[in-house]
PDB file of N, CA and C in Angstrom:
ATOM      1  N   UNK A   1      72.000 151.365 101.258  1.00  0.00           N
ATOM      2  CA  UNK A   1      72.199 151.895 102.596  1.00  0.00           C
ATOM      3  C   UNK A   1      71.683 150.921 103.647  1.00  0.00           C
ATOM      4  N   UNK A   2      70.309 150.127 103.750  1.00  0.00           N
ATOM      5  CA  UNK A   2      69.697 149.718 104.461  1.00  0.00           C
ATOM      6  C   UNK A   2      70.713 148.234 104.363  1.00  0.00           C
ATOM      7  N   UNK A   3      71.138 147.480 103.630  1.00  0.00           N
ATOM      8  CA  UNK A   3      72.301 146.625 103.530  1.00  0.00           C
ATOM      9  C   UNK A   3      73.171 146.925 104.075  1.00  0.00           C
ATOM     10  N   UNK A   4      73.861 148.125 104.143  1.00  0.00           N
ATOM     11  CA  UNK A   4      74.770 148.222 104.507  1.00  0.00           C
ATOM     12  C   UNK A   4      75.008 148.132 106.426  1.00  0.00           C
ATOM     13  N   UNK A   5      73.851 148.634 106.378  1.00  0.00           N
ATOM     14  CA  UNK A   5      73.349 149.023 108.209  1.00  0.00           C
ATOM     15  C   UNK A   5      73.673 147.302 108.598  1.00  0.00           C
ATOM     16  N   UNK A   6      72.853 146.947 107.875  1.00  0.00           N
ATOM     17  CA  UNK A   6      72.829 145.354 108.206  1.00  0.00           C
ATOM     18  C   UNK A   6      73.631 144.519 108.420  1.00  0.00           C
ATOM     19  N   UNK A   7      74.468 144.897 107.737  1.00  0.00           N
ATOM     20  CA  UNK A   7      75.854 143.825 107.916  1.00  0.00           C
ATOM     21  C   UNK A   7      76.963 144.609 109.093  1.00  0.00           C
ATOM     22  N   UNK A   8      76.546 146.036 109.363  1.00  0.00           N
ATOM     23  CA  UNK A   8      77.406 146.301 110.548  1.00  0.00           C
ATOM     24  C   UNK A   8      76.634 146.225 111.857  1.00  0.00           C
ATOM     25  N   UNK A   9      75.557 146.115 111.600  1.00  0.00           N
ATOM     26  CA  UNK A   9      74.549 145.143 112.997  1.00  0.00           C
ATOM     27  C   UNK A   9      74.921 143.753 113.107  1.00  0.00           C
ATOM     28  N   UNK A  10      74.957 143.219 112.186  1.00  0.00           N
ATOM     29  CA  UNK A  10      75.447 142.378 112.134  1.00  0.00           C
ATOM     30  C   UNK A  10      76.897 141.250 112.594  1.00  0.00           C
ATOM     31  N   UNK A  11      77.672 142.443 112.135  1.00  0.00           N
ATOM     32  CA  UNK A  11      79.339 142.234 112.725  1.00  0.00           C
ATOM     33  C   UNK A  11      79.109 142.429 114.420  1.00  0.00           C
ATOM     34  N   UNK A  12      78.295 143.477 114.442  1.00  0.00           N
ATOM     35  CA  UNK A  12      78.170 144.003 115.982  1.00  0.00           C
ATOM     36  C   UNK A  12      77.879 142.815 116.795  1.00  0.00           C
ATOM     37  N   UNK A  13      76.448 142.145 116.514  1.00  0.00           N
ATOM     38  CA  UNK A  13      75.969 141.051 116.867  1.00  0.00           C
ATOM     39  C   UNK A  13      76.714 139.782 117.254  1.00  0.00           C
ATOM     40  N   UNK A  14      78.039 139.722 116.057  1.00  0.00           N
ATOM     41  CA  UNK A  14      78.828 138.419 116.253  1.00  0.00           C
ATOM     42  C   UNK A  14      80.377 138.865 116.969  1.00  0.00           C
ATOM     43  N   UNK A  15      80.172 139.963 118.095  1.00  0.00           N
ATOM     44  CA  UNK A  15      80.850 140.135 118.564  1.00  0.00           C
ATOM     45  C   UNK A  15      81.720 139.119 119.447  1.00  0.00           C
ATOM     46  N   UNK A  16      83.007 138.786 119.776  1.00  0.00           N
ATOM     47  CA  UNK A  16      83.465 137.416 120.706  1.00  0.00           C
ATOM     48  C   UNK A  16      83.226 137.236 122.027  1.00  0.00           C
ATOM     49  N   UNK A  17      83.147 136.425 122.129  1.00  0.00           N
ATOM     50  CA  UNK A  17      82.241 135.596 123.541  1.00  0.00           C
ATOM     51  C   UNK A  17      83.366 136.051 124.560  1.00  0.00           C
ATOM     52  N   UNK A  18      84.507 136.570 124.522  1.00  0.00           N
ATOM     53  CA  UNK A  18      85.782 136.981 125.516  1.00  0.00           C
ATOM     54  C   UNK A  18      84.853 138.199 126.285  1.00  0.00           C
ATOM     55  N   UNK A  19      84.534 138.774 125.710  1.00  0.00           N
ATOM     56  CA  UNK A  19      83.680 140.602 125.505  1.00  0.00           C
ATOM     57  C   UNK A  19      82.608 140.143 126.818  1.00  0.00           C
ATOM     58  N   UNK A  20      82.077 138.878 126.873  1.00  0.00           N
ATOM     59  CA  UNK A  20      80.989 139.003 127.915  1.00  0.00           C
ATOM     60  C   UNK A  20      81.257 138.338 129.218  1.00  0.00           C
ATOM     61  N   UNK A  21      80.186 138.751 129.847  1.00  0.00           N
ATOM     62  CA  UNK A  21      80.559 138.254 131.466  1.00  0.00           C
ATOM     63  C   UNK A  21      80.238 136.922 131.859  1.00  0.00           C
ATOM     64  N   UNK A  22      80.975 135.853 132.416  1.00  0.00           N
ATOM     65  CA  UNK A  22      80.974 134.580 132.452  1.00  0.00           C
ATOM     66  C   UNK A  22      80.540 134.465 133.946  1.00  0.00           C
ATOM     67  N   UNK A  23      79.660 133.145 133.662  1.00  0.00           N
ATOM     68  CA  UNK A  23      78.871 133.133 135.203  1.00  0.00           C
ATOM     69  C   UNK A  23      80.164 132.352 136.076  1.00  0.00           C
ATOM     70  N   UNK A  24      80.851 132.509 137.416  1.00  0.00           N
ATOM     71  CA  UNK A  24      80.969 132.173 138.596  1.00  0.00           C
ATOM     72  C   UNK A  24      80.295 131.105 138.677  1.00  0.00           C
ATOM     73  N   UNK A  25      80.634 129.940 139.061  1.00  0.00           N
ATOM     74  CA  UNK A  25      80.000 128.634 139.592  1.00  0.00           C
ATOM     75  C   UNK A  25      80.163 127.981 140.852  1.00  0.00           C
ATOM     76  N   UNK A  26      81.563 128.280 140.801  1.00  0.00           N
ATOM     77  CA  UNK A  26      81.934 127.515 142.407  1.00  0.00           C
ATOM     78  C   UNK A  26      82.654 128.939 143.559  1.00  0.00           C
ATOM     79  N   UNK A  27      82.565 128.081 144.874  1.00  0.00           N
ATOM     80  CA  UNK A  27      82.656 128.817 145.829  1.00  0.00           C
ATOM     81  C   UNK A  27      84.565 128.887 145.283  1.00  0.00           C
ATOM     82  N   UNK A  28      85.325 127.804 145.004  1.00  0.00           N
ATOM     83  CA  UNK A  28      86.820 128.321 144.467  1.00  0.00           C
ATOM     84  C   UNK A  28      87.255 128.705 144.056  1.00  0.00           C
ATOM     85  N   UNK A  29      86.301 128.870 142.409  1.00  0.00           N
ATOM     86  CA  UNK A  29      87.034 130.184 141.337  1.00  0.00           C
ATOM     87  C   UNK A  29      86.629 131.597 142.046  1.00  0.00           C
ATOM     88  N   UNK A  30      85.346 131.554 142.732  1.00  0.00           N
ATOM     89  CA  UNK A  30      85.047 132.740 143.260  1.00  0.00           C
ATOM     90  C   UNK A  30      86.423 133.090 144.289  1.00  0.00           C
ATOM     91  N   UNK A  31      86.817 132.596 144.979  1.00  0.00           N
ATOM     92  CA  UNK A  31      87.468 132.896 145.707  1.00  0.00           C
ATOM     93  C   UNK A  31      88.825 133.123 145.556  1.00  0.00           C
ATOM     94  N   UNK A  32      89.425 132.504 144.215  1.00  0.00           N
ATOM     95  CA  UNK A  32      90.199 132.974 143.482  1.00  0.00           C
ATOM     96  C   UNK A  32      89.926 134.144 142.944  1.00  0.00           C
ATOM     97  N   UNK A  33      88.708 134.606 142.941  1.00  0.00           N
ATOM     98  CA  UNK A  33      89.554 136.063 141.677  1.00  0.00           C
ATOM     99  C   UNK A  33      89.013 137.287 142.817  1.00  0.00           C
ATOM    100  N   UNK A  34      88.719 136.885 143.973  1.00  0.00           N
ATOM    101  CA  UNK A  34      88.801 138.002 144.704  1.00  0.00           C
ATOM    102  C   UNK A  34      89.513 138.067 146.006  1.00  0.00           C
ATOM    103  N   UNK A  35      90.277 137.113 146.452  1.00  0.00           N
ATOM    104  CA  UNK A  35      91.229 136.890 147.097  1.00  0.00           C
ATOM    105  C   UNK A  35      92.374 138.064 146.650  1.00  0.00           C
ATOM    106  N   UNK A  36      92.386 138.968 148.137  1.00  0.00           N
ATOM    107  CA  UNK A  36      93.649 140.066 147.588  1.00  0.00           C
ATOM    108  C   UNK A  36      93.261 141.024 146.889  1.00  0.00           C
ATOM    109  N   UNK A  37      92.292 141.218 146.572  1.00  0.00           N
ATOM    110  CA  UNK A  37      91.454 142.184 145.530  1.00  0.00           C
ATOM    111  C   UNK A  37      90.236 143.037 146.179  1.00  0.00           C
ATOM    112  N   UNK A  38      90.552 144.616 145.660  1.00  0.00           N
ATOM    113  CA  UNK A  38      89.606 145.544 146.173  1.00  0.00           C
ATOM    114  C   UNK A  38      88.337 145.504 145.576  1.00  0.00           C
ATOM    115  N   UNK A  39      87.289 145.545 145.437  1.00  0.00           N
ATOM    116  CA  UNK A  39      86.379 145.454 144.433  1.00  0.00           C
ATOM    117  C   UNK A  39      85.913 147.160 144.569  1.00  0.00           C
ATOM    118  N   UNK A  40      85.992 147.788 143.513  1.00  0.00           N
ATOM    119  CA  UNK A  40      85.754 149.179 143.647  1.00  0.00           C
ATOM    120  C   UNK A  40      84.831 149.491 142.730  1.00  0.00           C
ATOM    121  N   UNK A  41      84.453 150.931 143.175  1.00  0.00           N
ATOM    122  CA  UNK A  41      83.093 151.392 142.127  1.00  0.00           C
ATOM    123  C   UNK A  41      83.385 152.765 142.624  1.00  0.00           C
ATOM    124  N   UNK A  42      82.586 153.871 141.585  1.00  0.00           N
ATOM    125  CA  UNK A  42      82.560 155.040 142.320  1.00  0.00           C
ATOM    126  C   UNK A  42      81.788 155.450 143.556  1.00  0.00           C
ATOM    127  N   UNK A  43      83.001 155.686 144.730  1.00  0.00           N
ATOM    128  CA  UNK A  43      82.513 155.931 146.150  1.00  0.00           C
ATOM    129  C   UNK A  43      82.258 154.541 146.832  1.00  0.00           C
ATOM    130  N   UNK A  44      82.827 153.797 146.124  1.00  0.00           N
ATOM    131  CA  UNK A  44      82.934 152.547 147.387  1.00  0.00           C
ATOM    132  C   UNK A  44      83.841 151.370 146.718  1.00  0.00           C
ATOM    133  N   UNK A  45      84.556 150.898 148.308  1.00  0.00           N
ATOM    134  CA  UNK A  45      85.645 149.954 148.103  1.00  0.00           C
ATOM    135  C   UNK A  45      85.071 148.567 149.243  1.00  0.00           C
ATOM    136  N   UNK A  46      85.553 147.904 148.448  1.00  0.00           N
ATOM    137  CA  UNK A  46      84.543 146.647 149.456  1.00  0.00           C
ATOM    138  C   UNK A  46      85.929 145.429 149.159  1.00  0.00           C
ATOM    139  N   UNK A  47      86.319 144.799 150.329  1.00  0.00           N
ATOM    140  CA  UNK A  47      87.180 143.361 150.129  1.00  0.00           C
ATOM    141  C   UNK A  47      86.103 142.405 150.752  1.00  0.00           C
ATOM    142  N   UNK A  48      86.359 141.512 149.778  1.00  0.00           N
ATOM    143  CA  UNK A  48      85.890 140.275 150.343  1.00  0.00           C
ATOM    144  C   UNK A  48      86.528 139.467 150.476  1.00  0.00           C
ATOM    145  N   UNK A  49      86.659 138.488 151.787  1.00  0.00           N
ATOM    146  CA  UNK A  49      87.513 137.608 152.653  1.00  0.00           C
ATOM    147  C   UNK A  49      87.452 136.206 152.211  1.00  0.00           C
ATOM    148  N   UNK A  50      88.358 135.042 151.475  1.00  0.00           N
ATOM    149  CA  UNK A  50      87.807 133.939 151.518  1.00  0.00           C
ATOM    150  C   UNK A  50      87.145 133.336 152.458  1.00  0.00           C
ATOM    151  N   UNK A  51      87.648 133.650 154.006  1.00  0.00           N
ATOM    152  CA  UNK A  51      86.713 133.607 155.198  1.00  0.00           C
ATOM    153  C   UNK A  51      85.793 133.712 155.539  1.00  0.00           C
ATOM    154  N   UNK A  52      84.514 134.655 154.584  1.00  0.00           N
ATOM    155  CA  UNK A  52      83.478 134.783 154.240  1.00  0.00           C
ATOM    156  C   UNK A  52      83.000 135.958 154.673  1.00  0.00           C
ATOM    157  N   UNK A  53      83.993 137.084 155.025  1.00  0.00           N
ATOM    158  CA  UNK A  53      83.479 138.991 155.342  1.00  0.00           C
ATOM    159  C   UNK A  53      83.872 139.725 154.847  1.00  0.00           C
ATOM    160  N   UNK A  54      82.389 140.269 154.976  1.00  0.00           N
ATOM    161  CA  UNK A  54      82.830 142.025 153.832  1.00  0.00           C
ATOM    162  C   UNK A  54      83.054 143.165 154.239  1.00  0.00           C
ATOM    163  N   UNK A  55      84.135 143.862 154.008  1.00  0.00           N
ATOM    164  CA  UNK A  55      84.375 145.051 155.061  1.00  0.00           C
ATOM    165  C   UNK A  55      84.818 146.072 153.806  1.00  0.00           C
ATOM    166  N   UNK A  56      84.468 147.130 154.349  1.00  0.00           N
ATOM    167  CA  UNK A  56      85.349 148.400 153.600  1.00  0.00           C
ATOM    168  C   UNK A  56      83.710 149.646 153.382  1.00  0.00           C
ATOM    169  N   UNK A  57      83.699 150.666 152.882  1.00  0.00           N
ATOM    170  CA  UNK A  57      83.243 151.771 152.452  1.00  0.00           C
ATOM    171  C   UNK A  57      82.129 151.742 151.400  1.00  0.00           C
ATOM    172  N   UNK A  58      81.171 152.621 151.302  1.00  0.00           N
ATOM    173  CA  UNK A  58      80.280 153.061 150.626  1.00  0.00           C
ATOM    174  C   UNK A  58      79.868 154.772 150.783  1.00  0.00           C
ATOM    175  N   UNK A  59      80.452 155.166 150.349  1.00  0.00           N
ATOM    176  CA  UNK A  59      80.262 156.284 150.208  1.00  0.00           C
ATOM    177  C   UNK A  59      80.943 156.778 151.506  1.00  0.00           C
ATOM    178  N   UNK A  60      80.375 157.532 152.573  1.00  0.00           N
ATOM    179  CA  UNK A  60      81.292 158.233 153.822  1.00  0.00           C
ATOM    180  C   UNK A  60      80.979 156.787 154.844  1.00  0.00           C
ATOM    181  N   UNK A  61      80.000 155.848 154.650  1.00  0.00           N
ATOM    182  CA  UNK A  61      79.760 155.008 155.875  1.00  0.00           C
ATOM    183  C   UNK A  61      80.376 153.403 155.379  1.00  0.00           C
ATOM    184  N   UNK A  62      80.951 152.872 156.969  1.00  0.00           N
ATOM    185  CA  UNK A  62      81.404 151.482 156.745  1.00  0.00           C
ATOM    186  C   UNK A  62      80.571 150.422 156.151  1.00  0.00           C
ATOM    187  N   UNK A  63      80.816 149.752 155.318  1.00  0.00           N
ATOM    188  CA  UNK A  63      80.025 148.422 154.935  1.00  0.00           C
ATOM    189  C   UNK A  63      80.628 147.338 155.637  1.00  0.00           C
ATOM    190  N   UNK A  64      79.561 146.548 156.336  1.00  0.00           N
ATOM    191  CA  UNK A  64      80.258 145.363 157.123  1.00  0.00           C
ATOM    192  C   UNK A  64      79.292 144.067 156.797  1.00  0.00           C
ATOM    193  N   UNK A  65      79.408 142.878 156.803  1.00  0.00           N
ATOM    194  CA  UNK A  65      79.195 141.498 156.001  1.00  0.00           C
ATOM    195  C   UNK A  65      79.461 140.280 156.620  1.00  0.00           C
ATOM    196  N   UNK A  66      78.402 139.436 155.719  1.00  0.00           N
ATOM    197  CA  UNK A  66      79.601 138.187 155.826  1.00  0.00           C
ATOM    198  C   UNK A  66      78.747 137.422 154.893  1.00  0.00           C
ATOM    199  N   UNK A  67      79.467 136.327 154.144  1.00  0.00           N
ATOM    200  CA  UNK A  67      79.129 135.590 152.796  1.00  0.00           C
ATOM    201  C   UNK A  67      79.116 134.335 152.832  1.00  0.00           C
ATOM    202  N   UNK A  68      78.514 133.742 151.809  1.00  0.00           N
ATOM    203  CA  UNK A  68      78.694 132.122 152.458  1.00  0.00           C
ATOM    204  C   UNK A  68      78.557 131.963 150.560  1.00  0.00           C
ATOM    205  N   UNK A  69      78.553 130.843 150.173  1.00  0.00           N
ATOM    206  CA  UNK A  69      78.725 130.186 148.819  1.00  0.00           C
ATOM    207  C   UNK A  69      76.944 129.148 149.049  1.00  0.00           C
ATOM    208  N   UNK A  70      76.121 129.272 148.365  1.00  0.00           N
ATOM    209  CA  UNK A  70      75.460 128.101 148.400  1.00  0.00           C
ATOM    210  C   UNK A  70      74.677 128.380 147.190  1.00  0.00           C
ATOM    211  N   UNK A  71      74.562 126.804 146.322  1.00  0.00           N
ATOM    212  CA  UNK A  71      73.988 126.073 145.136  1.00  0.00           C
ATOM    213  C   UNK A  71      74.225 127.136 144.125  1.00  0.00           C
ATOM    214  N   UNK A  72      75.609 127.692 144.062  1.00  0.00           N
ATOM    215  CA  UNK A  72      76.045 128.360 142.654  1.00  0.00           C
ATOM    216  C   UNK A  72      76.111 129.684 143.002  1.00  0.00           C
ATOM    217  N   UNK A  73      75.601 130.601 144.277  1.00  0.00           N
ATOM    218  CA  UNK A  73      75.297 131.894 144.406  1.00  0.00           C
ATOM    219  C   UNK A  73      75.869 132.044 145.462  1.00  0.00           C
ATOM    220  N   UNK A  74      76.442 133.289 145.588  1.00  0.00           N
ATOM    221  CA  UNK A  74      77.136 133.895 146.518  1.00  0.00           C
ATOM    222  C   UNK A  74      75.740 134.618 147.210  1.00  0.00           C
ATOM    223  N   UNK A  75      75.956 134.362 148.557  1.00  0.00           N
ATOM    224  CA  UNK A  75      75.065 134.487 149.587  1.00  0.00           C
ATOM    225  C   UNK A  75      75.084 135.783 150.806  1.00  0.00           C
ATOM    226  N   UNK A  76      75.064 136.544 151.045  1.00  0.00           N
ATOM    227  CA  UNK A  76      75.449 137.765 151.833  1.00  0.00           C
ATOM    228  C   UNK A  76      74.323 138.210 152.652  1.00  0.00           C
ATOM    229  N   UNK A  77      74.835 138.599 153.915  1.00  0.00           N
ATOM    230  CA  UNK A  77      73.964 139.247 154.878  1.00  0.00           C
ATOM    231  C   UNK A  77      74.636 140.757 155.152  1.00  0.00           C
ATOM    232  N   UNK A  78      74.202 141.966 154.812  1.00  0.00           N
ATOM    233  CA  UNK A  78      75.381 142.928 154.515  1.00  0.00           C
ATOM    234  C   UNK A  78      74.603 144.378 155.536  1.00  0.00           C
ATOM    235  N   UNK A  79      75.716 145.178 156.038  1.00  0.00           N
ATOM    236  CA  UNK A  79      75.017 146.134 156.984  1.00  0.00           C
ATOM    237  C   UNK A  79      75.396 147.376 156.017  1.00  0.00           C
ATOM    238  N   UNK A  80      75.111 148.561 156.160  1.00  0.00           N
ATOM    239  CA  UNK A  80      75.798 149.871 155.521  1.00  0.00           C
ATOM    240  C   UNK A  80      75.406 150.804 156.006  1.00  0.00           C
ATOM    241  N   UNK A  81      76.768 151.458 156.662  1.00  0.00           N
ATOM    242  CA  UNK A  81      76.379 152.547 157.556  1.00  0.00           C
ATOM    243  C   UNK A  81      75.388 152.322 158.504  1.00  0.00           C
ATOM    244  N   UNK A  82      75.445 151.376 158.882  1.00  0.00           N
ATOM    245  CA  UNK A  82      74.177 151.118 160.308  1.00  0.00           C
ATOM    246  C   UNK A  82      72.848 150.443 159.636  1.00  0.00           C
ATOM    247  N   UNK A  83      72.582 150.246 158.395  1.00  0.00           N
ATOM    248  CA  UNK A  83      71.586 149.813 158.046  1.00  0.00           C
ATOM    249  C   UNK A  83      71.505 148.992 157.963  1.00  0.00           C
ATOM    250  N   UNK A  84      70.388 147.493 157.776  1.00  0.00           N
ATOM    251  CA  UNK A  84      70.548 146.231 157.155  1.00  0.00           C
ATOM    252  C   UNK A  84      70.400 146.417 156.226  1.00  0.00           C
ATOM    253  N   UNK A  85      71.284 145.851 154.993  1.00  0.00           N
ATOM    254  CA  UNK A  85      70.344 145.541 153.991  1.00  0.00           C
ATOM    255  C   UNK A  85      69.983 143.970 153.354  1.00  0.00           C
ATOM    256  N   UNK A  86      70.157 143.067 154.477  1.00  0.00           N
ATOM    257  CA  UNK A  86      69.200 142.287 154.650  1.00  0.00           C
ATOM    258  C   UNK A  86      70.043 140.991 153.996  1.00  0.00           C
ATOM    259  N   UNK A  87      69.603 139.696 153.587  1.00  0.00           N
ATOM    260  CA  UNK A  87      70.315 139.034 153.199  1.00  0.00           C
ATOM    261  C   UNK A  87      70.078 138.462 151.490  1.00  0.00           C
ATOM    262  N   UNK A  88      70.550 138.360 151.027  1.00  0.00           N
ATOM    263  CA  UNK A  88      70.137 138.370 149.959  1.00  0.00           C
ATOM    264  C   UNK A  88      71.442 136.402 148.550  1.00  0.00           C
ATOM    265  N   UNK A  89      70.884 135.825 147.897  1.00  0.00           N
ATOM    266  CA  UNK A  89      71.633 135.207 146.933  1.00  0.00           C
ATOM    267  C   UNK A  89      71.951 136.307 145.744  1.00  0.00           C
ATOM    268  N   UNK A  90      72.701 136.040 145.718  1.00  0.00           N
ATOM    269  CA  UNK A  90      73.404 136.719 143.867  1.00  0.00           C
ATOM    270  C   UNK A  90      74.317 136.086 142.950  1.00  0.00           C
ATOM    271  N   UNK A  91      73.683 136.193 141.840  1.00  0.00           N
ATOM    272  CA  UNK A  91      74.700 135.858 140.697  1.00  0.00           C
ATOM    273  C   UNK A  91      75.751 136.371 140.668  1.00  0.00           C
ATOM    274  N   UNK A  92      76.939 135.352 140.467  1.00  0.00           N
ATOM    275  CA  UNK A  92      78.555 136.654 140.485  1.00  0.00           C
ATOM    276  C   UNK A  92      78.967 136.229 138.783  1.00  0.00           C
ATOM    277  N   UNK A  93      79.114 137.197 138.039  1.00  0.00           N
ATOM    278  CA  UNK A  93      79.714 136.776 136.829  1.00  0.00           C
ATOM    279  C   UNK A  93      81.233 138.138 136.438  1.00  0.00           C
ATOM    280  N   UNK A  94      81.893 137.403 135.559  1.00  0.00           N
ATOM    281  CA  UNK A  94      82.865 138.273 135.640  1.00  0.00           C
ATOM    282  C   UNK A  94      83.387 138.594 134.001  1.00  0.00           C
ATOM    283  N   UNK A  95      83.678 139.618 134.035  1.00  0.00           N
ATOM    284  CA  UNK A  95      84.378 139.526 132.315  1.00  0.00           C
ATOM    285  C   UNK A  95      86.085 140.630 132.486  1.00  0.00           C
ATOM    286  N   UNK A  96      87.580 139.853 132.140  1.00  0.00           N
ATOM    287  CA  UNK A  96      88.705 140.814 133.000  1.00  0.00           C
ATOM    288  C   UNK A  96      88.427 140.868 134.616  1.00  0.00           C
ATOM    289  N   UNK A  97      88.829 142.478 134.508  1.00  0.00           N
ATOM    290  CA  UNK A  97      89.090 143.033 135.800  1.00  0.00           C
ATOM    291  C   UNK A  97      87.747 143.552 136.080  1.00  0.00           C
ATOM    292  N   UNK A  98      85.889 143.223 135.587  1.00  0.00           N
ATOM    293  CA  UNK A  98      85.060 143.521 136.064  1.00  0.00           C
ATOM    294  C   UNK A  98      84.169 142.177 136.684  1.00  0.00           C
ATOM    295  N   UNK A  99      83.737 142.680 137.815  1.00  0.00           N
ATOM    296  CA  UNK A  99      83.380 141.302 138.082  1.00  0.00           C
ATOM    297  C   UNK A  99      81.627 141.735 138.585  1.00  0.00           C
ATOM    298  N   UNK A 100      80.757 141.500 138.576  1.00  0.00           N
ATOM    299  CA  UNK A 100      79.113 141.791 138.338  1.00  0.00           C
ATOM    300  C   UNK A 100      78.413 140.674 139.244  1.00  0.00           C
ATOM    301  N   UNK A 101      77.937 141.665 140.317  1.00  0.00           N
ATOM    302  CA  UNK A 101      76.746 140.875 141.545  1.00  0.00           C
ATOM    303  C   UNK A 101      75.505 141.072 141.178  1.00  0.00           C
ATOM    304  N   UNK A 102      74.333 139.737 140.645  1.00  0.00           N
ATOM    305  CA  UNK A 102      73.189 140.505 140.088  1.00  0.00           C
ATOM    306  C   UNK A 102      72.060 139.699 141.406  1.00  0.00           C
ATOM    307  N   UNK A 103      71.499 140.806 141.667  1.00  0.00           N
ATOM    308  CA  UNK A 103      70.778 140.194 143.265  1.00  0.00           C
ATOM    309  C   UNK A 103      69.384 138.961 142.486  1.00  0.00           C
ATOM    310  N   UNK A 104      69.285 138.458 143.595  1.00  0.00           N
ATOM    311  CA  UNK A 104      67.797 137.857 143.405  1.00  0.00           C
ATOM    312  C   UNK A 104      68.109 136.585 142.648  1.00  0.00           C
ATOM    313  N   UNK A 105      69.401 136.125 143.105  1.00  0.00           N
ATOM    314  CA  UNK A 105      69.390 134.725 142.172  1.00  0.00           C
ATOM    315  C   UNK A 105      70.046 134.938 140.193  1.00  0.00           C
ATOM    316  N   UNK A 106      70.140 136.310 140.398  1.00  0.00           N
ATOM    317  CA  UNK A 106      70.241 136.441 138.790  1.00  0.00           C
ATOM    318  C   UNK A 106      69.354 137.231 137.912  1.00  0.00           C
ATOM    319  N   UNK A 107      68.263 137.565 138.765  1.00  0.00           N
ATOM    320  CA  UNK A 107      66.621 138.147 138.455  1.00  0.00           C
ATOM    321  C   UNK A 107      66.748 139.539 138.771  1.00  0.00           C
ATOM    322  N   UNK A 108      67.764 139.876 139.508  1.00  0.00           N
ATOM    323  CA  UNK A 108      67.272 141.485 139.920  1.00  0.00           C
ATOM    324  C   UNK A 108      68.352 142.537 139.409  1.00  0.00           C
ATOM    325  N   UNK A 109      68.492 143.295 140.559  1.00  0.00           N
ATOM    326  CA  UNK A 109      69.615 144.630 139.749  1.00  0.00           C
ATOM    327  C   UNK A 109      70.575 143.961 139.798  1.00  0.00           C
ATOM    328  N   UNK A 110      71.653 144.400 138.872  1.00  0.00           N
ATOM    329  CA  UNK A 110      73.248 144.156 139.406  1.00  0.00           C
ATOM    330  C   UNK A 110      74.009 145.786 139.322  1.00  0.00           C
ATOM    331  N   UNK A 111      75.269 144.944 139.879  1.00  0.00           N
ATOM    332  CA  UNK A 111      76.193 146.187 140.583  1.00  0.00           C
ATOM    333  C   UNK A 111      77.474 145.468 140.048  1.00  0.00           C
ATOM    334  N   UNK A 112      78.381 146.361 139.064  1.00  0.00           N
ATOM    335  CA  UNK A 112      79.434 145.659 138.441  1.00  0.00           C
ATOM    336  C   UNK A 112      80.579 146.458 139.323  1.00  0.00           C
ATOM    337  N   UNK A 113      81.486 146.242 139.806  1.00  0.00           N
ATOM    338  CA  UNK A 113      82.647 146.478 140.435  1.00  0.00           C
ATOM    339  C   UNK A 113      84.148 146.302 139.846  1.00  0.00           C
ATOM    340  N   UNK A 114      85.106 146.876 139.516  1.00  0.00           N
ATOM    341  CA  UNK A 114      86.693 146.596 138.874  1.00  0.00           C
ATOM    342  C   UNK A 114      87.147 145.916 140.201  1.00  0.00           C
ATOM    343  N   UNK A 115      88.023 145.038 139.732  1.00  0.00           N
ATOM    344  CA  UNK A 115      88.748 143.902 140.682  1.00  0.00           C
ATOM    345  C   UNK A 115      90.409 145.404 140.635  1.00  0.00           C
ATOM    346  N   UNK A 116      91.061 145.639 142.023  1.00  0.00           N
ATOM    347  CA  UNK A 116      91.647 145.757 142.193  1.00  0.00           C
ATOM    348  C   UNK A 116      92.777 145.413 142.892  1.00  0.00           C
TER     349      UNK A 116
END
């Protein structure tokens, strides 16, 4: 039994590298895969502009932005519903139609979004 566990932890483990989320590097692929594309989640729709602004919804209040690309991280100064929430670097990595903002350089929470 305990063999057996093992080798399907195992299979699990050597799952294919397609399956995971690939880091974003440049300000062009970034801007390729969200060019034209809604980025959605439940209760909020957000576009981002190759131009560098973020506009659209979070829940009942507007989210408004603007982004810049610097040393590998997507860069944002972002308002919501009247609030700041301040400016922040993030890791963008993507796997398909999900694409994953992890704040703090890569160090903090992330927030995964479907590319629409």
């Amino acid at each position: 039994m305990l063999t057996r566990l093992a080798i399907v932890l195992g299979c699990l483990a050597a799952a294919p590298a397609a399956a995971e989320f690939q880091k974003i590097d440049s300000e062009d692929r970034f801007k390729q895969i969200v060019t034209g594309k809604t980025l959605t989640r439940p209760l909020v729709r957000l576009q981002v502009s190759p131009q560098g602004a973020i506009s659209g919804r979070g829940m009942t209040w507007d989210v408004q932005g603007q982004w810049s690309w610097q040393n590998g991280y997507f860069c944002r100064d972002l308002a919501w519903g009247g609030d700041d929430l301040g400016y922040n670097c993030q890791e963008v990595t993507v796997n398909g139609s999900k694409i994953r903002f992890t704040s703090d350089r890569g160090a903090g929470q992330f927030a995964d979004f479907t590319l629409n």
